[in-house]
Protein backbone atom coordinates (compact mmCIF):
# COMPACT_ATOMS: atom_id res chain seq x y z
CA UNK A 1 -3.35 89.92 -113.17
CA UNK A 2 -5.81 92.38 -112.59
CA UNK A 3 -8.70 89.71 -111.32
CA UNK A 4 -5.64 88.53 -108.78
CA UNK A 5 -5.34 92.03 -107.90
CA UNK A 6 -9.05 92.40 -107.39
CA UNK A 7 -9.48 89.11 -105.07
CA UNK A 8 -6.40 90.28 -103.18
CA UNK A 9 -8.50 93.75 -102.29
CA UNK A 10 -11.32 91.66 -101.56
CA UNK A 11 -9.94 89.68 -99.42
CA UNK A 12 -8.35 92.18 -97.51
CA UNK A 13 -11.38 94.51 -97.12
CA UNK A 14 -13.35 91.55 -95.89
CA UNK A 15 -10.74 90.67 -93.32
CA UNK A 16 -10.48 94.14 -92.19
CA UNK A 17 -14.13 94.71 -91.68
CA UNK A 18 -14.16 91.33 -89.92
CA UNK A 19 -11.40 92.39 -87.68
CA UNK A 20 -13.38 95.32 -87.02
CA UNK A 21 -16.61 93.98 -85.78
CA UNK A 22 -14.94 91.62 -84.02
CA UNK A 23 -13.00 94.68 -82.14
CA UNK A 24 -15.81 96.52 -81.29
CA UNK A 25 -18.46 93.32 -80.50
CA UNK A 26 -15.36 92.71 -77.93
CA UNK A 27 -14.97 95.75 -76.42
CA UNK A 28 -18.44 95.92 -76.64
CA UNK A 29 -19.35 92.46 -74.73
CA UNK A 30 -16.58 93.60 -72.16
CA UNK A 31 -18.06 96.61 -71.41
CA UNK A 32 -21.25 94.60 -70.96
CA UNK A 33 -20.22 91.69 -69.02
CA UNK A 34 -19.16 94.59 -66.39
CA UNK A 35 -22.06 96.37 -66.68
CA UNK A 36 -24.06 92.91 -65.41
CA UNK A 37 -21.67 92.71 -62.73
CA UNK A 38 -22.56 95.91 -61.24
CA UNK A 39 -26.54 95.49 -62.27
CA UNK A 40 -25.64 92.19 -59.84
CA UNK A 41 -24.11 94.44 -56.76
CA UNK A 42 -20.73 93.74 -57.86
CA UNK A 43 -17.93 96.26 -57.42
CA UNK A 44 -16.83 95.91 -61.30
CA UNK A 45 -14.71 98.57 -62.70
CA UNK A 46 -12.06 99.17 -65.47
CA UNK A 47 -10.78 103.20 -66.37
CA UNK A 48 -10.47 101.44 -69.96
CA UNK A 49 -11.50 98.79 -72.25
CA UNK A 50 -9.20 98.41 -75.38
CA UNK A 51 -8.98 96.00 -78.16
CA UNK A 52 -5.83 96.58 -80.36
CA UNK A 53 -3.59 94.09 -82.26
CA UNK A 54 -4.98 94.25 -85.88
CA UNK A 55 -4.94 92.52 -88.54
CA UNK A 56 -4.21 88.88 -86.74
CA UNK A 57 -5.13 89.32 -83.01
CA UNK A 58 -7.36 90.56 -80.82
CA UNK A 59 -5.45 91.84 -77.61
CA UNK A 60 -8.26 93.50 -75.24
CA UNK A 61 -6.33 95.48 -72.37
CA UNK A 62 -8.11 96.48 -69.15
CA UNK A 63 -6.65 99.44 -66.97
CA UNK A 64 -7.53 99.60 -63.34
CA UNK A 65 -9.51 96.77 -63.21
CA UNK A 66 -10.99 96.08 -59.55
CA UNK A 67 -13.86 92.94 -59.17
CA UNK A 68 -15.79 92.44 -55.89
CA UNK A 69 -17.77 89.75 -55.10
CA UNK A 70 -20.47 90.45 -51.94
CA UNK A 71 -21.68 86.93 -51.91
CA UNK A 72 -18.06 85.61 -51.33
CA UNK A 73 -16.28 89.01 -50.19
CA UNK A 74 -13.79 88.24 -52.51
CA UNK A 75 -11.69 90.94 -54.36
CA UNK A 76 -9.19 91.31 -57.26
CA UNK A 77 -7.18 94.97 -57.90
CA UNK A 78 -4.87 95.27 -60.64
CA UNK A 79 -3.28 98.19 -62.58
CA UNK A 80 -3.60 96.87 -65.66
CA UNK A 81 -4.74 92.83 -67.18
CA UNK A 82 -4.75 91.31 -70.75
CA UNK A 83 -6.37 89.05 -72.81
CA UNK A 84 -5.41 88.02 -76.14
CA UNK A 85 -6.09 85.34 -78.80
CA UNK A 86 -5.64 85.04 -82.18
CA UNK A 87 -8.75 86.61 -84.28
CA UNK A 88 -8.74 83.27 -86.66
CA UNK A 89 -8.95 81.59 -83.10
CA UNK A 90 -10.81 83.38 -80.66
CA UNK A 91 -11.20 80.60 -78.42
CA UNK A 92 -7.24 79.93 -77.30
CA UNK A 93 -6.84 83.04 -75.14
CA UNK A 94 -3.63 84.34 -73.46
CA UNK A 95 -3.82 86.04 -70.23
CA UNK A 96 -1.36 87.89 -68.17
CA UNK A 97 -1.42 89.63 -65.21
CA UNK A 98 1.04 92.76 -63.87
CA UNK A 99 3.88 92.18 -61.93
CA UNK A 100 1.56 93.61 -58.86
CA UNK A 101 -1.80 93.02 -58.11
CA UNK A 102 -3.73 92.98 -54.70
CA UNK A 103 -6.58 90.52 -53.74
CA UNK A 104 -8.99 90.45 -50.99
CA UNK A 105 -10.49 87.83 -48.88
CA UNK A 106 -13.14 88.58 -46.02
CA UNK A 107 -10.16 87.60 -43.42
CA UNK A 108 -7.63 89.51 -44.89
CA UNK A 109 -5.52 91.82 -48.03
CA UNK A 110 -2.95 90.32 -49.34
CA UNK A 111 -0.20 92.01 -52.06
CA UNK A 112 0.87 89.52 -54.95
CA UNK A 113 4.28 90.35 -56.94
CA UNK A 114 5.14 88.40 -59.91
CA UNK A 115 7.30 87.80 -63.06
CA UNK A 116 6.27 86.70 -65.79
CA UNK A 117 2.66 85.11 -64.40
CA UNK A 118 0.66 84.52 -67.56
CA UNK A 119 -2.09 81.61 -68.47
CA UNK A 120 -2.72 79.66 -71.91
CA UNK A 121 -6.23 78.55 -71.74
CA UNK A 122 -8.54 77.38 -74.31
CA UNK A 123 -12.03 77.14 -73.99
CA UNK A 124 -15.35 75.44 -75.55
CA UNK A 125 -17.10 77.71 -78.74
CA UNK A 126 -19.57 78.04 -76.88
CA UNK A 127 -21.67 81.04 -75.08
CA UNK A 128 -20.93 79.41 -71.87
CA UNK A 129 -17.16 79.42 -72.42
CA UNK A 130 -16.47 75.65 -70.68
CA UNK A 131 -12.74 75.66 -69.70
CA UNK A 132 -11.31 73.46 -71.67
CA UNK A 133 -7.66 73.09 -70.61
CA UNK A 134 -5.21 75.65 -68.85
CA UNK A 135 -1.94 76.27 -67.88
CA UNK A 136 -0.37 78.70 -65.65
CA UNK A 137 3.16 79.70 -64.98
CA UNK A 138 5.15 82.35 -62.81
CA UNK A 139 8.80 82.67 -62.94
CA UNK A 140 8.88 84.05 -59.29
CA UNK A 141 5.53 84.61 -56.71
CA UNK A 142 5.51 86.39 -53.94
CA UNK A 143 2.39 87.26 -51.45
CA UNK A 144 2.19 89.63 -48.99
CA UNK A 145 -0.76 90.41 -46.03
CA UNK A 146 -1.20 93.59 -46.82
CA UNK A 147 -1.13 95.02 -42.89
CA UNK A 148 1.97 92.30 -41.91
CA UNK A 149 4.89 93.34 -44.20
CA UNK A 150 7.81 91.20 -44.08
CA UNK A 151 5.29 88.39 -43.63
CA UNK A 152 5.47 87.53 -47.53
CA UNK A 153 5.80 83.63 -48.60
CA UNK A 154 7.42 83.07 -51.81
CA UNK A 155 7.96 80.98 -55.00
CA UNK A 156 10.57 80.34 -57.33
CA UNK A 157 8.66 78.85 -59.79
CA UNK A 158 5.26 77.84 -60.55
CA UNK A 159 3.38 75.62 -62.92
CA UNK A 160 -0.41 74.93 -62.68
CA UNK A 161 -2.40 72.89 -65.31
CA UNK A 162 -5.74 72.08 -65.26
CA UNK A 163 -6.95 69.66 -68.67
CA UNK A 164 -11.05 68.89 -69.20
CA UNK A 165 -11.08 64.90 -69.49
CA UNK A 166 -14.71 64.78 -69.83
CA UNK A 167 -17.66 66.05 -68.36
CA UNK A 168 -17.51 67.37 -65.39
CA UNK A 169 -13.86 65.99 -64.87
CA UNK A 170 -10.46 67.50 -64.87
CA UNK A 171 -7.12 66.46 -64.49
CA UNK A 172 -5.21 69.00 -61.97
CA UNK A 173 -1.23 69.26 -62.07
CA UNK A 174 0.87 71.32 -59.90
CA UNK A 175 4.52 71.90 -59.88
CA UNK A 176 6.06 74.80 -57.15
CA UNK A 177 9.85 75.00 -56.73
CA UNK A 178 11.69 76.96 -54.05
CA UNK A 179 8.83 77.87 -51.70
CA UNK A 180 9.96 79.84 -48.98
CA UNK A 181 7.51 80.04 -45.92
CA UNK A 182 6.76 83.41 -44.22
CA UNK A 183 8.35 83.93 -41.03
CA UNK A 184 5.38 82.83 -38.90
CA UNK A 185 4.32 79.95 -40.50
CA UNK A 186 8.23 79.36 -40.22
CA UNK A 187 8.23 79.42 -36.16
CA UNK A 188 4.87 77.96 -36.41
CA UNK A 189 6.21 74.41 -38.25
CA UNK A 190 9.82 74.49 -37.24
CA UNK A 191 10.53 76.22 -34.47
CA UNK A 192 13.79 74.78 -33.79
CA UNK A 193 14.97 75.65 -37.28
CA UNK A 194 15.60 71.84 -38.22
CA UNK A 195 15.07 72.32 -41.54
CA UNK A 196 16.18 73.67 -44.37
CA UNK A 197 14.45 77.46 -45.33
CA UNK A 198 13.19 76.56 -48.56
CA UNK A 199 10.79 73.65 -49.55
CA UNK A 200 12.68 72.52 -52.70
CA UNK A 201 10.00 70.96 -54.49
CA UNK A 202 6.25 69.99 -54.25
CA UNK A 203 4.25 68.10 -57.02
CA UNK A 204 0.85 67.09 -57.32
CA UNK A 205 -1.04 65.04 -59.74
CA UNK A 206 -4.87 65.06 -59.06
CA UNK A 207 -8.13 64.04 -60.66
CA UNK A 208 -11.47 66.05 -59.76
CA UNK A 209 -14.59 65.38 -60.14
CA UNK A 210 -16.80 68.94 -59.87
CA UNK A 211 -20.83 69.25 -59.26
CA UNK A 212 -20.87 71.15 -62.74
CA UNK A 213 -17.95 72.61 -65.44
CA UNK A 214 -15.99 75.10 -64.90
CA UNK A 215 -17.24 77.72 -66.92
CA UNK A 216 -18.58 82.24 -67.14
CA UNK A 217 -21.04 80.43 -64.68
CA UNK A 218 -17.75 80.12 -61.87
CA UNK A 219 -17.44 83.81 -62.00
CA UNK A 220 -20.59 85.00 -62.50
CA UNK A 221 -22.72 82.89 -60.10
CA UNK A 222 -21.02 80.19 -58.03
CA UNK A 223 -17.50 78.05 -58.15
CA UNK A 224 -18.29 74.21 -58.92
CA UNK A 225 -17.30 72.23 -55.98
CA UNK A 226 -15.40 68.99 -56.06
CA UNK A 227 -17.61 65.45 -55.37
CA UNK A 228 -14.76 63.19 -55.69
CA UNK A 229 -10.94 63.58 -55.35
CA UNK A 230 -8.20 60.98 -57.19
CA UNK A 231 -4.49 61.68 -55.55
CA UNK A 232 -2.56 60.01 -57.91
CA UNK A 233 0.13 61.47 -56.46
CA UNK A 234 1.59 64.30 -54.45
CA UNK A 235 5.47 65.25 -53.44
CA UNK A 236 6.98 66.51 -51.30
CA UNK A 237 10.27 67.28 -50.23
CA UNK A 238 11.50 69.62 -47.81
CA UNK A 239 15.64 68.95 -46.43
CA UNK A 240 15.39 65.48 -45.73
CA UNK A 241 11.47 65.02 -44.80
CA UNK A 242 9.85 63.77 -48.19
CA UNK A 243 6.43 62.53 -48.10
CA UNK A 244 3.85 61.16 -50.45
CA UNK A 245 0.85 60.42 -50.66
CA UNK A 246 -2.35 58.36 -53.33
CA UNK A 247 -5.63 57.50 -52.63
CA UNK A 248 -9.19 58.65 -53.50
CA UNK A 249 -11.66 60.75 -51.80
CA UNK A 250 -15.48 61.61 -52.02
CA UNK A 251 -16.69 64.46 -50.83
CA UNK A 252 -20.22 65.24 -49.43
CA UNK A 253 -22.56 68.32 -50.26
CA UNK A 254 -20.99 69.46 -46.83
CA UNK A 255 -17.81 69.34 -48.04
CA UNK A 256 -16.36 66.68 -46.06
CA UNK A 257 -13.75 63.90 -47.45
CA UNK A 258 -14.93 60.54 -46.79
CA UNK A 259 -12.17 57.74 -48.54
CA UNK A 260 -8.62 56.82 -47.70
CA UNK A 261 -5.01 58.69 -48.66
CA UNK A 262 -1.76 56.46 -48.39
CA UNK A 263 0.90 58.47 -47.23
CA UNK A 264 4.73 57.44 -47.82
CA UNK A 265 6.69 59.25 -45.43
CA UNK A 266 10.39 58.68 -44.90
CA UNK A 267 12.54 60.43 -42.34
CA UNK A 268 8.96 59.91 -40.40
CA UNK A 269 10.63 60.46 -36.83
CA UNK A 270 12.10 63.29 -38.05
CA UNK A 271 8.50 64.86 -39.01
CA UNK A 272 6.86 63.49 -35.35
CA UNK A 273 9.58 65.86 -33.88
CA UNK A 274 8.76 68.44 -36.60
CA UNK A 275 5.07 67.94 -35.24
CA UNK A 276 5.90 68.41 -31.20
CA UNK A 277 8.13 71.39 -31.13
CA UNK A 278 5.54 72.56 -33.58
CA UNK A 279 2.61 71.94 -30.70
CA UNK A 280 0.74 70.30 -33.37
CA UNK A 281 1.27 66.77 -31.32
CA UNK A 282 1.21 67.21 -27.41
CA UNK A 283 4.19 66.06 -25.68
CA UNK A 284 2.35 63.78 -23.99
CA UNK A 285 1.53 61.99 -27.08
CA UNK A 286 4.26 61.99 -28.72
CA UNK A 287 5.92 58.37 -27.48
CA UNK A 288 2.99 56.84 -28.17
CA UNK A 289 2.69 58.06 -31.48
CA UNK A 290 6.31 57.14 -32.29
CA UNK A 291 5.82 53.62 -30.90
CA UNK A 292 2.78 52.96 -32.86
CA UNK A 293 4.20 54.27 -35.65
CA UNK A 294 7.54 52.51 -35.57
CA UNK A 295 5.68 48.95 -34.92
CA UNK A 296 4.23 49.67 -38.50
CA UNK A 297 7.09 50.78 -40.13
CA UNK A 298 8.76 47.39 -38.85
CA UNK A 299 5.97 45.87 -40.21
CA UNK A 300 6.50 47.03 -43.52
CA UNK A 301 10.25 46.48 -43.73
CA UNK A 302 11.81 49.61 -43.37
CA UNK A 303 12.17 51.32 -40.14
CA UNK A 304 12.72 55.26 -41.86
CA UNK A 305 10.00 54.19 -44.16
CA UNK A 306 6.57 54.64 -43.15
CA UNK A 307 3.59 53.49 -45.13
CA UNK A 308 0.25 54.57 -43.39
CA UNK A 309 -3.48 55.02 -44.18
CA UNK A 310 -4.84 58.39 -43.91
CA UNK A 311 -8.45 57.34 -43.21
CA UNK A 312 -11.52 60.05 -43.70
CA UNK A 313 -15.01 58.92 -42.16
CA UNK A 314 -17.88 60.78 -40.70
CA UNK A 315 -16.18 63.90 -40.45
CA UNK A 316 -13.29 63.09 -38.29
CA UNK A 317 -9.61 61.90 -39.36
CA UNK A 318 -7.24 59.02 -38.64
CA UNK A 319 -3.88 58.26 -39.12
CA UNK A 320 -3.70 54.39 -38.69
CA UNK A 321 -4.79 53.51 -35.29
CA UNK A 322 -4.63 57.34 -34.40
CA UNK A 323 -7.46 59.47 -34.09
CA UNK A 324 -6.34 63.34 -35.50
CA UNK A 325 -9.25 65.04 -35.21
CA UNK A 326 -12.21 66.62 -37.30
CA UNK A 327 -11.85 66.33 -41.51
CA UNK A 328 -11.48 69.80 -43.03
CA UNK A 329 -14.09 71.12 -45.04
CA UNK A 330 -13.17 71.05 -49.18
CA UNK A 331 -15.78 73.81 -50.14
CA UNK A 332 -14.45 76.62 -52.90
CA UNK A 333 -15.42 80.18 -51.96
């Protein structure tokens, strides 16, 4: 009895001083990591750095954290962040953010209110800290320019996963329900008020290719950028407009898309009349569009049906037989 006794006080001083190294080689490495950021010309600050959660986590709480980027001029403000994993598994980390934080492009501010946002992530044992899967949820989103209030576009719901398949691939998912459009962007797409003032659901299933892993590295130096794009499928449906869309994608050093998309659109006339009160297609255009258009949609079987190539080549963009304009530029800030 006595020997069981004395392993059991063993065992517990040696997991208490473990717990406590661990605590302060965290807060430690925190304190650190910020101090390189700063040593870099970062703006990297946090009023306090604080590991609690003995005996069987390690929950590290930072208080009025603000990161600035001058390479990118990106920013991140919030009153409070925290990450916490389990101290027998300090590689499966749980994150979650305030219910208000504010980040900062070079174009503009822009407020973010949530419930509930949080992230599972677990990453390689290993210095570098290679993301090995995530997931990230929101039970409602909300973002805000900072100078244009009652400009805010929001979000029911929102599921992102991200899931390493090997090296420098990952499968993307994304799942948004009830996204409501901020009043300009509202006028700007349907001006006539056609449709319906919530998106009810979009849905993407994607598989990227980056120039390296994502890893400290995409914080601390530069963001990997995507070399080739798999759309196995997106969805979209918005009142009675739903469109789809598959295909594949490379993408040069410049950023540009070369490879085709198939898009499934059905209620297509509706969207060409979406487009021109829009001014996205010029009147002008617009019965030749919806003639070329319909000839392929006869073609295929089903005139509300359309099943069209979205072509990407040398920088510029077709739909079919018509020419769109220039390719937009995937590059990751």
């Amino acid at each position: 009895m006595r020997l069981l006794l004395a392993v059991i006080v063993i065992a517990a001083l040696g997991w208490s001083a473990y717990w406590v190294i661990g605590q302060r080689g965290l807060a430690q490495g925190f304190a650190d990591w910020f101090e390189a950021r700063r040593a870099e010309g970062w703006v990297a600050e946090a009023s306090e750095i604080e590991v609690r959660g003995f005996p069987n986590r390690f929950d590290t709480g930072f208080s009025d954290v603000v990161l600035a980027d001058p390479s990118t001029g990106l920013a991140w403000e919030a009153p409070y962040f925290q990450l916490s994993a389990l101290s027998y598994r300090p590689n499966h980390v749980i994150a979650v953010w305030p219910d208000e934080q504010l980040i900062a492009t070079p174009q503009q501010k822009y407020r973010v209110e949530a419930r509930d946002m949080r992230a599972s992530l677990r990453v390689a044992s290993r210095p570098d800290l290679a993301l090995e899967n995530l997931t990230l949820t929101a039970e409602f989103l909300q973002v805000t320019p900072e100078a244009r209030a009652g400009e805010e576009t929001a979000l029911s719901a929102l599921t992102l996963a991200a899931e390493r398949q090997r090296d420098r691939t990952y499968r993307l998912g994304l799942s948004a329900e009830g996204l409501t459009l901020s009043p300009p962007w509202r006028d700007r797409l349907d001006p006539e008020s056609r449709l319906p003032a919530q998106i009810s659901g979009l849905e993407a299933d994607l598989t990227v290719t980056f120039d390296k892993v994502w890893d400290r590295s995409a914080i601390e130096v530069a963001r990997p950028q995507p070399t080739r794009i798999k759309v196995d499928l997106v969805d979209g449906l918005w009142g009675q407009l739903h469109l789809q869309a598959a295909g594949e994608v490379d993408v040069t050093p410049e950023g540009l898309p070369e490879g085709e998309i198939t898009l499934k659109a059905r209620n297509w006339r509706e969207m060409i009349a979406v487009a021109q009160a829009a001014g996205a297609l010029p009147e002008s255009l617009a019965p030749t569009v919806e003639k070329s258009l319909g000839l392929l949609a006869r073609m295929n079987g089903n005139r509300k049906t359309l099943d069209i190539p979205l072509n990407f080549s040398g920088g510029r963009v077709r739909l079919g037989p018509i020419p769109l304009g220039p390719a937009p530029v995937l590059r990751l800030q």
